[in-house]
Every structure is written in structure tokens, then in C-alpha cells.
PDB file of N, CA and C in Angstrom:
ATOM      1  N   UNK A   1     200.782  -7.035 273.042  1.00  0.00           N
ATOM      2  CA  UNK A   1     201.238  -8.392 273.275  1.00  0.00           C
ATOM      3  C   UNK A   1     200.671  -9.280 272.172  1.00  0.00           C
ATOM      4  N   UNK A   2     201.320 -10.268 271.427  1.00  0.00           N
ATOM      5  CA  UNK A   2     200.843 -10.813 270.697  1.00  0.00           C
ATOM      6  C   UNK A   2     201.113 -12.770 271.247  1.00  0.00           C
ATOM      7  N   UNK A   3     200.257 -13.502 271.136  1.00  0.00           N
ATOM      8  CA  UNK A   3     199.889 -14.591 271.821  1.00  0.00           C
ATOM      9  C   UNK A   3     199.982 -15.977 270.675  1.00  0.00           C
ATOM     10  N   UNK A   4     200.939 -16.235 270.999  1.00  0.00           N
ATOM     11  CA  UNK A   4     200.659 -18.093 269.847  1.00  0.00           C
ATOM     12  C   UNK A   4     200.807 -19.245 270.492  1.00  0.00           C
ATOM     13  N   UNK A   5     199.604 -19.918 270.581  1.00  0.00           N
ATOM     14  CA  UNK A   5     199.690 -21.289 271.255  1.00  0.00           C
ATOM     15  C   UNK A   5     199.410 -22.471 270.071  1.00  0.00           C
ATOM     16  N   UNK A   6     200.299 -23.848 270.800  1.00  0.00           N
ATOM     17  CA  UNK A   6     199.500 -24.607 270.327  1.00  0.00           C
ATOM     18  C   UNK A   6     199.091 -25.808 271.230  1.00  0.00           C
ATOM     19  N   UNK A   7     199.040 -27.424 270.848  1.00  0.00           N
ATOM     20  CA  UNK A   7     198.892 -27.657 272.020  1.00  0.00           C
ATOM     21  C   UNK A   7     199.337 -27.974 273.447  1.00  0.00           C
ATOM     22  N   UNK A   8     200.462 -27.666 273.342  1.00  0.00           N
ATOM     23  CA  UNK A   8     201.321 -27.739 274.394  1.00  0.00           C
ATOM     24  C   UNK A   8     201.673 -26.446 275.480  1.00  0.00           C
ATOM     25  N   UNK A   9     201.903 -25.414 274.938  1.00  0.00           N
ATOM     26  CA  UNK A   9     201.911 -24.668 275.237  1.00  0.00           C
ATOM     27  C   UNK A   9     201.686 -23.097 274.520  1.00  0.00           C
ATOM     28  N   UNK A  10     202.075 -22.107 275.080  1.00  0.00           N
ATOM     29  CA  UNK A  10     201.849 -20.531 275.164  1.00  0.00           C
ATOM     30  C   UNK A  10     202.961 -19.538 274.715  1.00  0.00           C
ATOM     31  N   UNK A  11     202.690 -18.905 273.613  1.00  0.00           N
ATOM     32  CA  UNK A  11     204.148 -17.696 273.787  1.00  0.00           C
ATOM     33  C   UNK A  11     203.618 -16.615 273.476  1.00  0.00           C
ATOM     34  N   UNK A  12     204.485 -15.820 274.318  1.00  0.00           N
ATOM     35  CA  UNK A  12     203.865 -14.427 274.642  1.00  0.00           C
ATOM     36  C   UNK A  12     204.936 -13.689 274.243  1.00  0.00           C
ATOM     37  N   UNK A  13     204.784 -12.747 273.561  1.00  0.00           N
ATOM     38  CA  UNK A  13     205.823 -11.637 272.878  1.00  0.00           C
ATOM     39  C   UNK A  13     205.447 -10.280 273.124  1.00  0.00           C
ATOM     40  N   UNK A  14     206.295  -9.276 273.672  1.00  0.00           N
ATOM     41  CA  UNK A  14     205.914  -8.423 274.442  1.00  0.00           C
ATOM     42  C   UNK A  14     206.472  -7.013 274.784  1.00  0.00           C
ATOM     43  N   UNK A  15     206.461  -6.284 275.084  1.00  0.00           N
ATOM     44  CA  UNK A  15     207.362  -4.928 275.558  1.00  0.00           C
ATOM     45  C   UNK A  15     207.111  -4.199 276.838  1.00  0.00           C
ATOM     46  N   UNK A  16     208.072  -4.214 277.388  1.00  0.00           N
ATOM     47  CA  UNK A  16     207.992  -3.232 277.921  1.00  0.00           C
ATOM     48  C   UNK A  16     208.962  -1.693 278.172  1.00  0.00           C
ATOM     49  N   UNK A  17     208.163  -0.789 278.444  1.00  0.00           N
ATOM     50  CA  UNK A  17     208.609   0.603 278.307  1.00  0.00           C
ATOM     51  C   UNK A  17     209.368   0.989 279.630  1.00  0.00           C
ATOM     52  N   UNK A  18     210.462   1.497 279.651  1.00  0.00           N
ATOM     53  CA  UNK A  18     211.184   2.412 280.911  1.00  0.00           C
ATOM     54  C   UNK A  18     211.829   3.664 280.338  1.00  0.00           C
ATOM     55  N   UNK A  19     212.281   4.130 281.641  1.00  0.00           N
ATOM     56  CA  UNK A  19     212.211   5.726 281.326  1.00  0.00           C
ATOM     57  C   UNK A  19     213.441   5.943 280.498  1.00  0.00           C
ATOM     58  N   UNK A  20     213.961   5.499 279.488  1.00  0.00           N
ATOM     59  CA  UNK A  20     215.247   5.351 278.892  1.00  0.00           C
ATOM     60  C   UNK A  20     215.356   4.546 278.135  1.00  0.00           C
ATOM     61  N   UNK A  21     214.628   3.686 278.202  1.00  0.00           N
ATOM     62  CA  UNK A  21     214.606   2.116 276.855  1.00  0.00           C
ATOM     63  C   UNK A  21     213.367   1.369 276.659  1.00  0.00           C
ATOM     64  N   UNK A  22     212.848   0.763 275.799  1.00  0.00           N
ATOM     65  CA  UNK A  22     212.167  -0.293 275.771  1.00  0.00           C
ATOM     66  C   UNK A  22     212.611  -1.541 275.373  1.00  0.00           C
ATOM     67  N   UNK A  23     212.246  -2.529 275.863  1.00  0.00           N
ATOM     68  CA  UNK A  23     212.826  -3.408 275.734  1.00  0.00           C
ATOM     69  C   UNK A  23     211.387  -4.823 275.041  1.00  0.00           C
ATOM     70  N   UNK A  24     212.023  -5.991 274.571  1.00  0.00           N
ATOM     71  CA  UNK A  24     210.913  -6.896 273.761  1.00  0.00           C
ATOM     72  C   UNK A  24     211.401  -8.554 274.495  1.00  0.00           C
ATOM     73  N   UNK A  25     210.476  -8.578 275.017  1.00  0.00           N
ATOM     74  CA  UNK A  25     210.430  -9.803 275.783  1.00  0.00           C
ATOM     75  C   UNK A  25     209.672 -11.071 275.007  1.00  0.00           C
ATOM     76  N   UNK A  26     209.724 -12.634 274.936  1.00  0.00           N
ATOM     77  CA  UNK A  26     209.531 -13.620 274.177  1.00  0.00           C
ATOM     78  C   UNK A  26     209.207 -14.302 275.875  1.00  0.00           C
ATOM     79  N   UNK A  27     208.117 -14.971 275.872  1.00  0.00           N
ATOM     80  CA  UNK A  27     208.101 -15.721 277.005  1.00  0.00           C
ATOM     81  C   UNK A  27     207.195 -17.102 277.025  1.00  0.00           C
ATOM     82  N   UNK A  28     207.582 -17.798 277.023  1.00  0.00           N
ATOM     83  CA  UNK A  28     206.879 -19.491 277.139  1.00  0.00           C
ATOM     84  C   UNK A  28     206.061 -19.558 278.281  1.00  0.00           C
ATOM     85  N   UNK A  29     204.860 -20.011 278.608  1.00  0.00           N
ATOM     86  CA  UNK A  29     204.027 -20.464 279.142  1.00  0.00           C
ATOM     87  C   UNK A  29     203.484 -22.321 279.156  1.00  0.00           C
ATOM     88  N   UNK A  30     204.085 -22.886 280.089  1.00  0.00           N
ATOM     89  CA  UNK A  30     203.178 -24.087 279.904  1.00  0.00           C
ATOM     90  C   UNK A  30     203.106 -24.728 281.141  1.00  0.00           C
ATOM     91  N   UNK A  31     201.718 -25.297 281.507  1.00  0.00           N
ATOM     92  CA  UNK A  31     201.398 -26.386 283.168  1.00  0.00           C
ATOM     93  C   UNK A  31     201.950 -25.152 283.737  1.00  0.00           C
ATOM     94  N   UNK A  32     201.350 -23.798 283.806  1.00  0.00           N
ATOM     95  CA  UNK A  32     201.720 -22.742 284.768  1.00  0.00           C
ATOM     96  C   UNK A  32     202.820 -22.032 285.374  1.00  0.00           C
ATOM     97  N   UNK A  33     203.733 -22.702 284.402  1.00  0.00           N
ATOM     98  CA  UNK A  33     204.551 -21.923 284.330  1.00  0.00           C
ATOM     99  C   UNK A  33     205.372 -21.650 283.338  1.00  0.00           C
ATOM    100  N   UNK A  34     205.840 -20.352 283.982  1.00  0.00           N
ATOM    101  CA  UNK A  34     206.177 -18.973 282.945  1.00  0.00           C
ATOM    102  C   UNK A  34     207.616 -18.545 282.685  1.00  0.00           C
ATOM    103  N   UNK A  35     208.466 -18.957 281.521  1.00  0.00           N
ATOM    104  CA  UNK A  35     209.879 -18.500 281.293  1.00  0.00           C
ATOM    105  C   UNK A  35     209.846 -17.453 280.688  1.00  0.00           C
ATOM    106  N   UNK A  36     210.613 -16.853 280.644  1.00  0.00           N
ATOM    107  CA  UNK A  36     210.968 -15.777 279.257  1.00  0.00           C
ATOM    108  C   UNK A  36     212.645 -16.352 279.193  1.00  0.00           C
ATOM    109  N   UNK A  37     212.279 -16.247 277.177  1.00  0.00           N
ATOM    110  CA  UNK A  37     213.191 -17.010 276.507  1.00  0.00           C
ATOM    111  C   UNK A  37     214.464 -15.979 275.705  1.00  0.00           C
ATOM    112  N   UNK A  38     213.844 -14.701 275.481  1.00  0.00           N
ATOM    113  CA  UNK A  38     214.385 -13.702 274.816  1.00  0.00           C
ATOM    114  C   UNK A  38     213.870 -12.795 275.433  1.00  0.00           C
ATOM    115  N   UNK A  39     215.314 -11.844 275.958  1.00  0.00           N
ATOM    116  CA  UNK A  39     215.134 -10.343 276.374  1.00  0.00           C
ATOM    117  C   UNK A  39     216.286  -9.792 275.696  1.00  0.00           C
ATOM    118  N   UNK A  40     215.650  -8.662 274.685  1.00  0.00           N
ATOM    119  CA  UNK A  40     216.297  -8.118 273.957  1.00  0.00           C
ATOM    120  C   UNK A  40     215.927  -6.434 273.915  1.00  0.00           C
ATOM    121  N   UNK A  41     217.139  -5.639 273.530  1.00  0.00           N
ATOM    122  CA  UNK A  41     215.951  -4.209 272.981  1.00  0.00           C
ATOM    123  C   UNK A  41     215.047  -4.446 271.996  1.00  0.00           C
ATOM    124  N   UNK A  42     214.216  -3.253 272.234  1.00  0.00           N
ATOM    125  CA  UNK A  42     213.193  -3.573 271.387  1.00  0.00           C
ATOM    126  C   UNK A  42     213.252  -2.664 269.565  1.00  0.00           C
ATOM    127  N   UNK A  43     212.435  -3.640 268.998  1.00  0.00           N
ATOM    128  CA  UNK A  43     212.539  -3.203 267.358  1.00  0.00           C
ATOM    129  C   UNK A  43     213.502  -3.968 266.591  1.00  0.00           C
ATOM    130  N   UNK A  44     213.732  -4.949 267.278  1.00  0.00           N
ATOM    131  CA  UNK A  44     214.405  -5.940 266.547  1.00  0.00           C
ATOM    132  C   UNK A  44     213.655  -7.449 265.926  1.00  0.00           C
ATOM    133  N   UNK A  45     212.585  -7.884 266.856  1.00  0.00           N
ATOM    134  CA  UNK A  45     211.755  -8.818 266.495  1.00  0.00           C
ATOM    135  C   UNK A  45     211.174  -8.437 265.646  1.00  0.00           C
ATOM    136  N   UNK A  46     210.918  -9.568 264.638  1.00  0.00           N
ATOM    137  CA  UNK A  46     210.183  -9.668 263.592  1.00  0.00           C
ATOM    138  C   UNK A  46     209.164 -10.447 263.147  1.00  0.00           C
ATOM    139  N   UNK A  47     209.357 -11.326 264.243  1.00  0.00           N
ATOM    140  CA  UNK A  47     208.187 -12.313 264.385  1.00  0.00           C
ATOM    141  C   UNK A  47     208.762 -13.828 265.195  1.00  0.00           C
ATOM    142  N   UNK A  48     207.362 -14.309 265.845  1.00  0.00           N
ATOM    143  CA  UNK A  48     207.387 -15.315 266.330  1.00  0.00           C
ATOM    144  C   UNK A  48     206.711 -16.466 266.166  1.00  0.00           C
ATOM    145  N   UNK A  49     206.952 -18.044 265.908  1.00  0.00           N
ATOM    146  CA  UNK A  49     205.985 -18.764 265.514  1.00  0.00           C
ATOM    147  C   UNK A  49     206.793 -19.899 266.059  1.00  0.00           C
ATOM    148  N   UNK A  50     205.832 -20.954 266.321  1.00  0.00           N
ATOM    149  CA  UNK A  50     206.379 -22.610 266.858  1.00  0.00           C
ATOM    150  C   UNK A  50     205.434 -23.275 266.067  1.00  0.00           C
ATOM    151  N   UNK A  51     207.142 -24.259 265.082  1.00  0.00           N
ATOM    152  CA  UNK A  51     207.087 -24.729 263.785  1.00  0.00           C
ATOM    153  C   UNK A  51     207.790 -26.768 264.744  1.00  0.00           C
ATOM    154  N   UNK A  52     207.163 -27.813 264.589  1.00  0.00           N
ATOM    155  CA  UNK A  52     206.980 -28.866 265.483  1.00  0.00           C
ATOM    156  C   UNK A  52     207.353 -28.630 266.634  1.00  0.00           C
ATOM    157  N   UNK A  53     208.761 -28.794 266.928  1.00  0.00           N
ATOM    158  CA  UNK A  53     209.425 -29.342 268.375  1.00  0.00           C
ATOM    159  C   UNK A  53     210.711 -27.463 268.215  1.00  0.00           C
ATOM    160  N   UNK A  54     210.104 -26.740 267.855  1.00  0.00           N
ATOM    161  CA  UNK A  54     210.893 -25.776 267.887  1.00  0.00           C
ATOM    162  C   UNK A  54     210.421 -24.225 267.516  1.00  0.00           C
ATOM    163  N   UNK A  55     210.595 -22.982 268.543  1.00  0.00           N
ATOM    164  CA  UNK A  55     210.038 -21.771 268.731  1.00  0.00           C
ATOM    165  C   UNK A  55     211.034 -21.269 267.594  1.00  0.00           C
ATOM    166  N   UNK A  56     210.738 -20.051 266.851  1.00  0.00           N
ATOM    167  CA  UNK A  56     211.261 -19.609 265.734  1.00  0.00           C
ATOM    168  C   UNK A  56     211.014 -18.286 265.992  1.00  0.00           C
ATOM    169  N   UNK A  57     211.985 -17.467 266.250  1.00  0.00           N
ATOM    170  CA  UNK A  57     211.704 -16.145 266.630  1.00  0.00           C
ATOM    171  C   UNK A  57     212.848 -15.072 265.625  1.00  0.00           C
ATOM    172  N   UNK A  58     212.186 -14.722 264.667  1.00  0.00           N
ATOM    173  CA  UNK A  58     212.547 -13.710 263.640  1.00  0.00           C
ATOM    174  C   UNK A  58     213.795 -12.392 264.076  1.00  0.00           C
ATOM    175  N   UNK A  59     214.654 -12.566 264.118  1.00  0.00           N
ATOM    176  CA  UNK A  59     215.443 -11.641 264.431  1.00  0.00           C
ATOM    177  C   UNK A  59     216.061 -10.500 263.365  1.00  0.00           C
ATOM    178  N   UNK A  60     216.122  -9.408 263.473  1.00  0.00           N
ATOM    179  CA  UNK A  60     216.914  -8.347 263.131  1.00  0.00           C
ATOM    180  C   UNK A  60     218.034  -7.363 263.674  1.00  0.00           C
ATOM    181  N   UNK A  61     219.399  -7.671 263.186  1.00  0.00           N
ATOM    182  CA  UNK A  61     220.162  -6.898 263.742  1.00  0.00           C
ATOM    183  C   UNK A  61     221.807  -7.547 264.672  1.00  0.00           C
ATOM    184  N   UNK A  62     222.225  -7.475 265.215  1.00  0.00           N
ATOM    185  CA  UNK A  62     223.398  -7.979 266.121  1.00  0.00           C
ATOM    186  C   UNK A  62     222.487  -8.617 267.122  1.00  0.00           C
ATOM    187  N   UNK A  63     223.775  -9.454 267.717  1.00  0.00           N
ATOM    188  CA  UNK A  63     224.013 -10.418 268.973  1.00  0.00           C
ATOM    189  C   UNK A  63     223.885  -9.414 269.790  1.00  0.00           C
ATOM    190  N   UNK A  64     224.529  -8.678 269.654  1.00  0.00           N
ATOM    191  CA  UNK A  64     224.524  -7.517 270.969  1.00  0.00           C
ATOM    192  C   UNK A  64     223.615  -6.899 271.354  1.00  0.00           C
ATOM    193  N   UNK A  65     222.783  -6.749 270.721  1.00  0.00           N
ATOM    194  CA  UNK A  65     221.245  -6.579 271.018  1.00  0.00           C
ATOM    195  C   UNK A  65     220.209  -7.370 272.091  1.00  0.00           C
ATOM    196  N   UNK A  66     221.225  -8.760 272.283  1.00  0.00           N
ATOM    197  CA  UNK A  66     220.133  -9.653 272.949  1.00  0.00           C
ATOM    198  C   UNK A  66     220.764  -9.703 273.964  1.00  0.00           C
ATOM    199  N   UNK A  67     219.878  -9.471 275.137  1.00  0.00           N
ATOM    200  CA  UNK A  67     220.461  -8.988 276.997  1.00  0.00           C
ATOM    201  C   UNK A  67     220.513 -11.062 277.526  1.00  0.00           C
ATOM    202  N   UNK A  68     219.671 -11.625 277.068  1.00  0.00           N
ATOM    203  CA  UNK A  68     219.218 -13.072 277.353  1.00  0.00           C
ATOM    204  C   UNK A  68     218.807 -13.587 276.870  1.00  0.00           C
ATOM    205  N   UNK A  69     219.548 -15.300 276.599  1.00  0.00           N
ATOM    206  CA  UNK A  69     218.411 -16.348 275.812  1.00  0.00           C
ATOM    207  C   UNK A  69     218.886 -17.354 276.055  1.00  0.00           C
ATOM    208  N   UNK A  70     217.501 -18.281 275.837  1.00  0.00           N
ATOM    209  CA  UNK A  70     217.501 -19.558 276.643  1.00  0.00           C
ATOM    210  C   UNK A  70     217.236 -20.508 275.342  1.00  0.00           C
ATOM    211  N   UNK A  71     218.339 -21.571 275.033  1.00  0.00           N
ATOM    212  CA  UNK A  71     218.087 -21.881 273.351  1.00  0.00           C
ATOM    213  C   UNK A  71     217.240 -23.516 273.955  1.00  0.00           C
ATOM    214  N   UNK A  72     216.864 -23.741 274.559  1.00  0.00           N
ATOM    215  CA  UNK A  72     216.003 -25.055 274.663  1.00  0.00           C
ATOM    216  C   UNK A  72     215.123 -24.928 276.371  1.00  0.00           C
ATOM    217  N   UNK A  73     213.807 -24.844 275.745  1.00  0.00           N
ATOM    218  CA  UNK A  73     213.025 -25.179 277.073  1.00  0.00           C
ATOM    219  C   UNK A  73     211.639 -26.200 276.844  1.00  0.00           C
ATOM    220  N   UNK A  74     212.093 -27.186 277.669  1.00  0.00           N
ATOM    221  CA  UNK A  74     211.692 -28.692 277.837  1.00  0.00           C
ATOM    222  C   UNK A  74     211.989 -29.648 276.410  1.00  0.00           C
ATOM    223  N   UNK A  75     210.854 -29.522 275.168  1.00  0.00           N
ATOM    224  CA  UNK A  75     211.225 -30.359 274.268  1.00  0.00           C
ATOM    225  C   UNK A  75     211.793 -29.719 273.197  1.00  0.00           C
ATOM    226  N   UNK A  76     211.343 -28.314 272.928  1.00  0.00           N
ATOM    227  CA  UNK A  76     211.337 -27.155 272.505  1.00  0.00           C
ATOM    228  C   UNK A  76     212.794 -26.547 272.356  1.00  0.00           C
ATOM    229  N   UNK A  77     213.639 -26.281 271.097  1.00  0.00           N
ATOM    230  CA  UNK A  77     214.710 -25.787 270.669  1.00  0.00           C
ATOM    231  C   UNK A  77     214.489 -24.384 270.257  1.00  0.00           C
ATOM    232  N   UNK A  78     214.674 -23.266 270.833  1.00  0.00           N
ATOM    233  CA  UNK A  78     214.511 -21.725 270.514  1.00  0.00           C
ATOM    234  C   UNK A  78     215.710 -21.426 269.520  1.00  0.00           C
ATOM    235  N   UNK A  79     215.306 -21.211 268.430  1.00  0.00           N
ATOM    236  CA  UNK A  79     215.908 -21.109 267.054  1.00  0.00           C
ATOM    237  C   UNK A  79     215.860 -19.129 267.102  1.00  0.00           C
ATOM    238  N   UNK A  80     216.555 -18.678 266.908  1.00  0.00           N
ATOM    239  CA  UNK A  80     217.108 -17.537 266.109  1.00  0.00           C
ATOM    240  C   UNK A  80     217.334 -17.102 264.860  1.00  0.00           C
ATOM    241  N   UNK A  81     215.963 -16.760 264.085  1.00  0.00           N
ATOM    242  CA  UNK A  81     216.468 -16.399 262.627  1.00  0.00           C
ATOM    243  C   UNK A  81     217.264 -14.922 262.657  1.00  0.00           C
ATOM    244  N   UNK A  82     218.240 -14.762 262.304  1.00  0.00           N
ATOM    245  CA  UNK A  82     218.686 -13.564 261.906  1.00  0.00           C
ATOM    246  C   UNK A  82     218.892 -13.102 260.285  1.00  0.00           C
ATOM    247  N   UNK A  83     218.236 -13.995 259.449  1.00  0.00           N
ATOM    248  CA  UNK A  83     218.281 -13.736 258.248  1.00  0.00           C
ATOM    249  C   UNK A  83     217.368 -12.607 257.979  1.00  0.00           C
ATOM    250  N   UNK A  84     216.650 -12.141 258.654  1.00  0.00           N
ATOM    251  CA  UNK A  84     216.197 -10.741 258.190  1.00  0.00           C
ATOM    252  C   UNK A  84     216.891  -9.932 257.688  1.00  0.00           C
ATOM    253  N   UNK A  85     216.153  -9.262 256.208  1.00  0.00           N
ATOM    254  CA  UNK A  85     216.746  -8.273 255.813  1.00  0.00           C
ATOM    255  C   UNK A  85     215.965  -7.007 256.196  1.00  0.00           C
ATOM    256  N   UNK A  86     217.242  -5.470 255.628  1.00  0.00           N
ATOM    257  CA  UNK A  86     216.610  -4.338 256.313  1.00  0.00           C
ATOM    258  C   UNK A  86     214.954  -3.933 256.043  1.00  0.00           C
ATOM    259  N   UNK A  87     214.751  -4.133 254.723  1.00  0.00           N
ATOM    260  CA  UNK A  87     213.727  -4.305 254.155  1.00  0.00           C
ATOM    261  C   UNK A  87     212.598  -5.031 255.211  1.00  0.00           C
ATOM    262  N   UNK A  88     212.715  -6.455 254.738  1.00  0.00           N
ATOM    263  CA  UNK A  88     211.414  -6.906 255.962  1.00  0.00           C
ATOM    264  C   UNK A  88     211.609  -6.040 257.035  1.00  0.00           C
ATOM    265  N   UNK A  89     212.641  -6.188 257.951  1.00  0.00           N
ATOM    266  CA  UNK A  89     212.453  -5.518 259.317  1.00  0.00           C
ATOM    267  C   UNK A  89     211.608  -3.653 258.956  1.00  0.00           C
ATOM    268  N   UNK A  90     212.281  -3.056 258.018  1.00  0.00           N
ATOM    269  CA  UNK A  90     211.133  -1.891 257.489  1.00  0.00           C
ATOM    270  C   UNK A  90     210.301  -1.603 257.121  1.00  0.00           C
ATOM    271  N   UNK A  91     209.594  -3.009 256.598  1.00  0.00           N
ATOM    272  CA  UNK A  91     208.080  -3.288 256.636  1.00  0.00           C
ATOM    273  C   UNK A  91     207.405  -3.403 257.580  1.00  0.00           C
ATOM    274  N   UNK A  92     207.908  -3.940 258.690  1.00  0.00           N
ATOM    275  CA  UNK A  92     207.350  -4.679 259.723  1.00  0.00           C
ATOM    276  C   UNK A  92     206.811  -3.217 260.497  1.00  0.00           C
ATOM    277  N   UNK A  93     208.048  -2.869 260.908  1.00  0.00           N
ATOM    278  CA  UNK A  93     208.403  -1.470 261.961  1.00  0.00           C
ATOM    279  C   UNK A  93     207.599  -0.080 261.085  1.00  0.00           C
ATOM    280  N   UNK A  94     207.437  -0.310 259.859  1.00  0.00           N
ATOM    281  CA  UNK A  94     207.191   1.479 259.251  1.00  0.00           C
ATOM    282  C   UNK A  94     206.297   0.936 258.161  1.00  0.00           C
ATOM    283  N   UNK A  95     205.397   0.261 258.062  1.00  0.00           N
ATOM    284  CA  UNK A  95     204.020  -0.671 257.153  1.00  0.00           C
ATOM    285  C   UNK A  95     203.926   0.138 256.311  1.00  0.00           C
ATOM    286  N   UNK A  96     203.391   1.838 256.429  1.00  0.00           N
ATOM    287  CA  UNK A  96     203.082   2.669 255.246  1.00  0.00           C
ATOM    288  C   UNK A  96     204.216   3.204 254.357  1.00  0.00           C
ATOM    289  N   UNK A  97     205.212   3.110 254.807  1.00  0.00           N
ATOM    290  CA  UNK A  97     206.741   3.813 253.863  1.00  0.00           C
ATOM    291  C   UNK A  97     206.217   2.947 252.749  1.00  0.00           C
ATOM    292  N   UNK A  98     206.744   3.630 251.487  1.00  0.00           N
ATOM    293  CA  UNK A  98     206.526   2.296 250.201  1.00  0.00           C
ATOM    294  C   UNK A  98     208.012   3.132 249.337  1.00  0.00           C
ATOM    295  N   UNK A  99     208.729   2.086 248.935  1.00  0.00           N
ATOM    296  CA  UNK A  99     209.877   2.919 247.885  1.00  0.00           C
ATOM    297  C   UNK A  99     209.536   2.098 246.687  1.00  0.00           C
TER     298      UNK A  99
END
């Protein structure tokens, strides 16, 4: 799980495993309570960060990939980069490959 707050609130980025898929969950935390913003398969995230009034969550790959998403929670606009290329996303996912 990897964790970025600032002062407002909490995001939690995450996986979980079933007997057939894993899947990568994005979830907001704030005043106790808990959304999830992105449920997608997993190995497609590439990263997550909240840049002022807006969550920025690194995408790789198709629309079809993403089971759920919630593009604004409270002040907060959930942005979708899909400009990843194969490259970054093969850095990210496989660190030691080098071509």
C-alpha cells in the first residue's frame, strides 16, 4: 500500500489479490471517511499524487481496464493521466530490465 497525504486529506493506493485476478484500488480518506475513487485491474497504475485542488493518478493502458471511477470527491477533481508510455509503465512494473 502506498500512502499520500496532505493537509486535507489521505490516499491510499492498493491491491488486492483473488483467486483469478488482482485488482488496484485508489481510495480517499478524509474526517473518517473512506471512498475508493479507482477500481481497476491491476498493473496499470503508475502513480499517484495530489497536485492543489486535484488527485492525479498515472494511468496505463485502455478505459476498459477501469471497473469504477469517481472524477470529483468534495473539492478534489480525480484527473486520469493516460499519457503513459510503454516504456515508463516498464520501468515502473520490471525496474531491472535495461534495453
Amino acid at each position: 500500500m502506498k500512502t499520500i497525504k496532505d493537509d486535507e486529506l489521505t490516499v491510499r493506493w492498493y491491491r488486492e489479490s483473488y483467486i483469478s485476478s488482482t485488482k488496484a484500488f485508489v481510495s480517499v480518506e478524509k474526517n473518517y471517511f473512506d471512498k475508493v475513487i479507482l477500481d481497476c485491474e491491476d498493473g496499470f497504475i503508475t502513480g499517484v499524487s495530489i497536485v492543489k485542488d486535484a488527485i492525479k493518478i498515472k494511468f496505463y493502458g485502455s478505459s476498459r481496464l477501469i471497473n469504477s471511477y469517481t472524477p470529483k470527491i468534495d473539492k478534489y477533481h480525480v484527473m486520469i493521466d493516460s499519457s503513459v508510455t510503454f516504456d515508463e509503465w516498464n520501468r515502473y512494473y520490471h525496474p531491472t530490465v535495461t534495453y
